[in-house]
Every structure is written in C-alpha cells, then in structure tokens.
N, C-alpha and C. Protein backbone atom coordinates (compact mmCIF):
# COMPACT_ATOMS: atom_id res chain seq x y z
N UNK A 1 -13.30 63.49 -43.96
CA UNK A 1 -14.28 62.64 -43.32
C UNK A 1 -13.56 61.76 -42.29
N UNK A 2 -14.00 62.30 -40.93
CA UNK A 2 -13.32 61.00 -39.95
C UNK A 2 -13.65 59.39 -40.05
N UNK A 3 -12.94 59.07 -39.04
CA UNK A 3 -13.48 57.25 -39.15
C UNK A 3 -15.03 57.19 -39.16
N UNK A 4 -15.33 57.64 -37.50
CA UNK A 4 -16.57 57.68 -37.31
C UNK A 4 -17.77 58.17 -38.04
N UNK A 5 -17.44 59.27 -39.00
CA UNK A 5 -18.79 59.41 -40.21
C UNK A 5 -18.45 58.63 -41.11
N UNK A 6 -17.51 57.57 -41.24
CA UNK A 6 -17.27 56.35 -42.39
C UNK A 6 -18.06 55.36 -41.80
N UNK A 7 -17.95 54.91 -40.42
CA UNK A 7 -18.32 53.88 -40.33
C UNK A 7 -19.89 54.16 -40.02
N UNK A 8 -21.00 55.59 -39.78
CA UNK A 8 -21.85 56.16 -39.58
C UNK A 8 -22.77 56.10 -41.06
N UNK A 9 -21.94 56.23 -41.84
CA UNK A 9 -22.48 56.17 -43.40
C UNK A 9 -22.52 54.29 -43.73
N UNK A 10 -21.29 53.41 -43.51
CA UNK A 10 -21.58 52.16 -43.83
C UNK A 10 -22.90 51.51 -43.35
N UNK A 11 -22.52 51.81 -42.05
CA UNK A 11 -24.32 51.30 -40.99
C UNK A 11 -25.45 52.00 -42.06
N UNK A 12 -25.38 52.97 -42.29
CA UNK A 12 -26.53 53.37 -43.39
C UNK A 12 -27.00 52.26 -44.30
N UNK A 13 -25.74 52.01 -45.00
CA UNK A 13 -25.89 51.51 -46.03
C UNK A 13 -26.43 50.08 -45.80
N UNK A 14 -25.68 49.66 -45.01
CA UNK A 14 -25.83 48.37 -44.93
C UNK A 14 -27.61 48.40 -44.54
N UNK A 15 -28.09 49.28 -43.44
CA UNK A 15 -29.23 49.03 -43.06
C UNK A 15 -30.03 48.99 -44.10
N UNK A 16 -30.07 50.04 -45.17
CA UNK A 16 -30.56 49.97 -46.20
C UNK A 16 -30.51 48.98 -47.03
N UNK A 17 -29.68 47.81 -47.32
CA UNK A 17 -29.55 46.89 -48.24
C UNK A 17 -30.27 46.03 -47.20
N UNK A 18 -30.39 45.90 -46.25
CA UNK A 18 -31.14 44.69 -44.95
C UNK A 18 -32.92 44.82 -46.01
N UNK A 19 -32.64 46.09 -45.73
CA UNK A 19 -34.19 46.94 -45.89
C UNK A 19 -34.90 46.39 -47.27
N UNK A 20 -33.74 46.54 -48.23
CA UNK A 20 -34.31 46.10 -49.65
C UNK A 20 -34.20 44.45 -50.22
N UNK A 21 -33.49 43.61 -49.27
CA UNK A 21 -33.24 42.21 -49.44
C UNK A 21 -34.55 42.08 -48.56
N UNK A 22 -35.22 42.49 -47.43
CA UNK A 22 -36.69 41.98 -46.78
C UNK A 22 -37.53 42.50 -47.97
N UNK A 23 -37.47 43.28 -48.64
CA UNK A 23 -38.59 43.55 -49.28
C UNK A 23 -38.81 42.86 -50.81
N UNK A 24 -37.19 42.29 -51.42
CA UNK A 24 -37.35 41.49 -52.18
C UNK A 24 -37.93 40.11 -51.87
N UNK A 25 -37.62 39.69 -50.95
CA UNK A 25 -37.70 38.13 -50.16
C UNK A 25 -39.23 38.29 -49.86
N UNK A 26 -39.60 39.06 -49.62
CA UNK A 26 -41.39 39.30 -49.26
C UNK A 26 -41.85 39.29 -50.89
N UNK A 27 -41.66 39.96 -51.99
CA UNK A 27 -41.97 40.20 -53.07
C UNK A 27 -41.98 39.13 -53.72
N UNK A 28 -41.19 38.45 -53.93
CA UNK A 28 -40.88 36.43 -54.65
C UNK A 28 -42.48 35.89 -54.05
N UNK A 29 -42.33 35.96 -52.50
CA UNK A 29 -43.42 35.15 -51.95
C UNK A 29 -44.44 35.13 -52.34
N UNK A 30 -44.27 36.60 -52.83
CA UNK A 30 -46.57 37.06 -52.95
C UNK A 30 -46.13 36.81 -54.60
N UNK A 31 -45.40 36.94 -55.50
CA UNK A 31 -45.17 36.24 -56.82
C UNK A 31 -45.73 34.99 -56.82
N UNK A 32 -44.81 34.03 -55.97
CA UNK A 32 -45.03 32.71 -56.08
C UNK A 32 -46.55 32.38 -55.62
N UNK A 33 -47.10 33.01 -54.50
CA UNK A 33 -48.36 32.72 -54.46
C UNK A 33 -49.26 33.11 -55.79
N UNK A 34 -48.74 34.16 -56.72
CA UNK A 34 -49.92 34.78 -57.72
C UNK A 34 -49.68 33.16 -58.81
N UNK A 35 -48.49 32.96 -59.24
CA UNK A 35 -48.40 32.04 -60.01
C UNK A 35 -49.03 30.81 -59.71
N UNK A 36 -49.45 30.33 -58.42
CA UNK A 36 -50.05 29.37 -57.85
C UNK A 36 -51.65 29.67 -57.99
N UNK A 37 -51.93 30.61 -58.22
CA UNK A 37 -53.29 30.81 -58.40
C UNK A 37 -53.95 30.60 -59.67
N UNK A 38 -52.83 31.31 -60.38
CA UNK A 38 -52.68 31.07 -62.19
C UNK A 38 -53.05 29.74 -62.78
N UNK A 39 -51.64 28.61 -61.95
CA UNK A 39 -52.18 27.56 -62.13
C UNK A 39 -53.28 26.69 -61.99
N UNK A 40 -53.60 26.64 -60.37
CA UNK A 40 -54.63 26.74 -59.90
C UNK A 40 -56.18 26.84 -60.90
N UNK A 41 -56.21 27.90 -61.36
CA UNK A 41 -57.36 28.46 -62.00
C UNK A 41 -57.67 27.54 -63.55
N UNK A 42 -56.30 27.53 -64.30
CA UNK A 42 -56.59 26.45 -65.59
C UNK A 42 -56.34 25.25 -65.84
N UNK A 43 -56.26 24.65 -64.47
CA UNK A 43 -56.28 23.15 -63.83
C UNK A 43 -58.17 22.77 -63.59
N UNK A 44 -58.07 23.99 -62.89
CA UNK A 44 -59.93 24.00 -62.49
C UNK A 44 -60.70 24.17 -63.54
C-alpha cells in the first residue's frame, strides 16, 4: 500500500467519524427536546 492510498483511506475515515459525531450531536438534541416534553407534560 503506497503513501497515497494511506493517506486516501485516513480522509475516509476521518470523514466518516465527522459524519457520525454530526449525527450523534443532532441525536442528544432531539433527546433533550423529548425529555423536555416529558417534563413538561407532568408539571401540566
């Protein structure tokens, strides 16, 4: 494997971990909003 399909495969990777840290960081949000509703609801 030359340099260039090493460093061709890291960019992969890395893009991919970009990919799955936005989709965790989006996922918390819409959590935290459900739990706010939760509360919300047996306050009311």
């Amino acid at each position: 494997m030359t340099n260039t399909e090493k460093i061709s495969n890291a960019k992969k990777r890395i893009d991919e971990l970009e990919r799955l840290i936005k989709y965790w960081n989006d996922s918390e949000r819409d959590e935290a909003k459900i739990v706010n509703f939760n509360i919300a609801d047996k306050v009311a």
